[in-house]
Protein backbone atom coordinates (compact mmCIF):
# COMPACT_ATOMS: atom_id res chain seq x y z
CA UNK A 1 65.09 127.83 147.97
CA UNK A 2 62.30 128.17 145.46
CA UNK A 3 60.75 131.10 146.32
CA UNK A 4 57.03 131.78 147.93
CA UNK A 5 54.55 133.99 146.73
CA UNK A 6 51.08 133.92 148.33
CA UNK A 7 48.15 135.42 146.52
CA UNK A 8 45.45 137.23 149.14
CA UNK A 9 42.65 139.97 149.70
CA UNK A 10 39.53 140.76 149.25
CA UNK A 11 37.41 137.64 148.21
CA UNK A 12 35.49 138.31 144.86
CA UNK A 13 38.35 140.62 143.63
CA UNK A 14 40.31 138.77 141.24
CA UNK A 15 42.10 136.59 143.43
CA UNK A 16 41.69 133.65 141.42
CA UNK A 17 42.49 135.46 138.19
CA UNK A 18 45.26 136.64 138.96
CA UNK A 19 47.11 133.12 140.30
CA UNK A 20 45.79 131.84 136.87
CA UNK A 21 48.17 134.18 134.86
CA UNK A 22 50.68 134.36 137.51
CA UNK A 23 50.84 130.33 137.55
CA UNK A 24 51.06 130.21 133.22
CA UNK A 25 54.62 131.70 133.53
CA UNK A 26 56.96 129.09 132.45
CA UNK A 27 58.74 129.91 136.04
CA UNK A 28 56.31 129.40 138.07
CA UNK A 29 54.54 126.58 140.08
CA UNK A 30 51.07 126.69 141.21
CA UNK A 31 50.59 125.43 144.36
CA UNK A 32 47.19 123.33 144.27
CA UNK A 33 44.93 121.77 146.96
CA UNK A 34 45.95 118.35 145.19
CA UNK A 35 49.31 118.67 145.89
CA UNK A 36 48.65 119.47 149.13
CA UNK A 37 46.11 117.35 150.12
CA UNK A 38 47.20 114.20 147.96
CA UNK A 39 45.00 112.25 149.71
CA UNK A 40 42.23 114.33 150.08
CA UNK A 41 40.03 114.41 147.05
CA UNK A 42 37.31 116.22 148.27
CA UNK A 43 39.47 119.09 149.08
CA UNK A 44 40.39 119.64 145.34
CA UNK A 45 37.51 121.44 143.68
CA UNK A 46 39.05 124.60 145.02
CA UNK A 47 42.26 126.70 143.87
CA UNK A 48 42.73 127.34 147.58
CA UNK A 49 44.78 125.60 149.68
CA UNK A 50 44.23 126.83 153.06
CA UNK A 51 47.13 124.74 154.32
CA UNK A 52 48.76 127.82 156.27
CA UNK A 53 44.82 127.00 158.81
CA UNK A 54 45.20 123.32 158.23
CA UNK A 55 48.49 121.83 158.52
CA UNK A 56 51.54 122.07 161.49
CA UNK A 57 54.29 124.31 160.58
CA UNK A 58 56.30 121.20 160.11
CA UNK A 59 53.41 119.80 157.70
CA UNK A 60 53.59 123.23 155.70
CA UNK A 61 57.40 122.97 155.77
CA UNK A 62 56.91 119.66 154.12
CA UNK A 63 55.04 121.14 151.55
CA UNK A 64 56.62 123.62 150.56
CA UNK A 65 59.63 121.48 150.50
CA UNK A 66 58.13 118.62 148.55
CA UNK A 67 57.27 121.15 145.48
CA UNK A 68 60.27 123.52 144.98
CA UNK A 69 62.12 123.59 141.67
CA UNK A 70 65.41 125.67 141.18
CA UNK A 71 64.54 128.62 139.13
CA UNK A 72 61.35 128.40 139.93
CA UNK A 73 58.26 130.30 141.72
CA UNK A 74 55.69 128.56 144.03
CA UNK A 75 52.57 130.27 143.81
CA UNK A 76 50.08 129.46 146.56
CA UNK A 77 46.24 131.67 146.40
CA UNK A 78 43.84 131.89 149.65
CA UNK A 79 42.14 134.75 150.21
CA UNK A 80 41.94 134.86 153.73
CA UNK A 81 45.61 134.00 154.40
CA UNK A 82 45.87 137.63 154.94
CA UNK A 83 44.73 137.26 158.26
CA UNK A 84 47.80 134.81 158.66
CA UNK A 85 50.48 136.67 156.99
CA UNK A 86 52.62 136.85 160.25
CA UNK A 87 52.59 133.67 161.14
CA UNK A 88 53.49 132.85 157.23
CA UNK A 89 56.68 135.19 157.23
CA UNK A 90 57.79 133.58 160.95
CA UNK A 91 57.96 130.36 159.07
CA UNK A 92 58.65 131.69 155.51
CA UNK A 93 60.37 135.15 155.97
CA UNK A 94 60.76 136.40 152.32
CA UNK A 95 57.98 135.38 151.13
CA UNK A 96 56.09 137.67 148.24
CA UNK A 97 52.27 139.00 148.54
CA UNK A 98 50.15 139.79 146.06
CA UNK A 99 46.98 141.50 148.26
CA UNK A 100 44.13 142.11 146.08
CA UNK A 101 41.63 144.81 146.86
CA UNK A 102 38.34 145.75 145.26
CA UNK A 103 35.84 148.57 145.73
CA UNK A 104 33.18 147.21 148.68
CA UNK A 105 30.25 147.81 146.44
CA UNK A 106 31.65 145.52 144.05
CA UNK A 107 32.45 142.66 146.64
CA UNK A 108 29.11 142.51 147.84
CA UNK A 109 27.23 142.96 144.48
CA UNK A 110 29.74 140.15 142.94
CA UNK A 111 28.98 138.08 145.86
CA UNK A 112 25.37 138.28 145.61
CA UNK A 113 25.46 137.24 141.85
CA UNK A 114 27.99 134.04 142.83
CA UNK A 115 26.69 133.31 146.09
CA UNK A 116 23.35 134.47 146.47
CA UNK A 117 24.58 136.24 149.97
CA UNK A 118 22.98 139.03 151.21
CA UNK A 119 24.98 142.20 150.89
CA UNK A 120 24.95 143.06 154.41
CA UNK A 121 25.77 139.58 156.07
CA UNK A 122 28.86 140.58 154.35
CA UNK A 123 29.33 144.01 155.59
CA UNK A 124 31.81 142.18 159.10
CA UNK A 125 34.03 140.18 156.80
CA UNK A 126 34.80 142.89 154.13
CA UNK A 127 35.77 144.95 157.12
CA UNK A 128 37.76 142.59 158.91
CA UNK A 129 39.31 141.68 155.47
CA UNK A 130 40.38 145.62 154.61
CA UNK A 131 41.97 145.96 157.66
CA UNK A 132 43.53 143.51 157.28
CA UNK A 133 45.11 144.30 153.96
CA UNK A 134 45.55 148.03 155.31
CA UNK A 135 47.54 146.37 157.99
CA UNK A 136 50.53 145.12 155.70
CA UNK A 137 50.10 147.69 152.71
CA UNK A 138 53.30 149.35 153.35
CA UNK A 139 55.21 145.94 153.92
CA UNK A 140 58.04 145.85 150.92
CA UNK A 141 57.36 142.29 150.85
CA UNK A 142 53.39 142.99 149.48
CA UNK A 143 52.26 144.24 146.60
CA UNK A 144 48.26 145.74 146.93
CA UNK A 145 46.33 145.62 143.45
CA UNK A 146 43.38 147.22 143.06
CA UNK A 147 40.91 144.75 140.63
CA UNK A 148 39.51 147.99 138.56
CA UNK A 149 42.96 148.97 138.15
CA UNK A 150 44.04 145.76 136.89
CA UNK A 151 41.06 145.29 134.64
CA UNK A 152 41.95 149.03 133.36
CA UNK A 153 45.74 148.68 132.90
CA UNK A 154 46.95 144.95 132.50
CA UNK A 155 49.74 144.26 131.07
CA UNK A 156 52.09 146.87 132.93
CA UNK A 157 50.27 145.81 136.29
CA UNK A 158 50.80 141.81 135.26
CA UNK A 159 54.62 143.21 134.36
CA UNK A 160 54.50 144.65 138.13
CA UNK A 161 53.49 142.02 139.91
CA UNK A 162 55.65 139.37 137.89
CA UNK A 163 59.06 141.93 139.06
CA UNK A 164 57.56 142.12 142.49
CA UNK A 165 57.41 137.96 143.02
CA UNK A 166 60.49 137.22 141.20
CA UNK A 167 59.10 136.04 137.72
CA UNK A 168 60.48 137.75 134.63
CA UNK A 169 58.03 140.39 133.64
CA UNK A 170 58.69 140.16 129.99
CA UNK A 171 56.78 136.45 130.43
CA UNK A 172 53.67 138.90 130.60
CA UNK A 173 53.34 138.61 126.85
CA UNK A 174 53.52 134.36 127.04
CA UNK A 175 50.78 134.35 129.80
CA UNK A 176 48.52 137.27 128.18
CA UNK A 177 48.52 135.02 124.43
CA UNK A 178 47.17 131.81 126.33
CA UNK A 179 43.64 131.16 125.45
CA UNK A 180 42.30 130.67 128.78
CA UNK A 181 44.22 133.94 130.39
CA UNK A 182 42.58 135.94 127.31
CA UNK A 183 39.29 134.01 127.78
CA UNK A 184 39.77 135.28 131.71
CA UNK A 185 41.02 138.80 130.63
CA UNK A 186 38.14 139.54 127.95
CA UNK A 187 37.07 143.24 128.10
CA UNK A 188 40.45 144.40 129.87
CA UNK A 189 42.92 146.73 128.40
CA UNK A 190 45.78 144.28 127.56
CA UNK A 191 47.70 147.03 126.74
């Protein structure tokens, strides 16, 4: 079976950033809201699927099913499936986890900029997401990246996390020379 990685955290932390490079690996498959939601249009101006909150476990298992490739990765990002990681590995036991963290300062002041949210309506949710991320730190199965850290040392954390989910690392070099992953990874040490 193709194997699973899910791609979670901290909103405003580089989730979406890092399924872009993870998904330009010639091994892997992005998961997408329109393949998920095929007819669904209005669903698809998102990277996030949400499917493990909106579909049956048979409809997942369908899914999942429909879009595996031998040799191949399927990459699936939403944020808050952290909150639904045990359910996921009931269903999907080996699955891989990229959790993304970020310093809470930054959440809130990134989320202001995006959003326009006040930084203290956030104050519950970036709470309820840490613990949450706390809660499976130590799995073997996750993987917690710190955004600075990323931003600070990318290729050998790219390498990392392409070992840790089953895609050949040395494919960090392919997804690091696409133009939109550099456009994306401007003022980071790519070395």
């Amino acid at each position: 079976m193709t194997p699973i990685v899910l791609i979670v955290g901290m909103f405003r932390a580089g989730t979406s950033w890092v399924w872009e490079m993870l998904t330009a690996h010639p091994d892997a498959i992005a998961l997408t809201p329109r393949m998920v939601y095929p007819d669904h249009p209005t669903r698809w101006n998102t990277m996030e699927t949400g499917m493990f909150d909106r579909l049956s476990d048979g409809e997942v298992r369908q899914v999942i099913a429909r879009h595996t490739s031998p040799g191949k990765v399927l990459i699936e990002k939403t944020p808050h499936h952290v909150n639904s990681l045990a359910h996921v590995w009931e269903l999907f036991p080996l699955t891989r986890v990229i959790a993304m963290e970020r310093d809470h300062k930054e959440v809130r002041a990134s989320s202001f900029k995006r959003w326009g949210t006040r930084p203290a309506d956030l104050n519950p949710v970036i709470a309820d997401r840490q613990r949450a991320i706390d809660r499976i730190r130590d799995d073997p199965r996750v993987v917690v990246v710190d955004y600075n850290g990323l931003r600070k040392h990318l290729r050998p954390t790219l390498e990392a996390m392409c070992q840790h989910v089953g895609l050949n690392p040395s494919g960090a070099e392919t997804i690091l020379s696409e133009p939109r992953i550099a456009y994306l990874s401007e003022g980071s040490a790519a070395a």
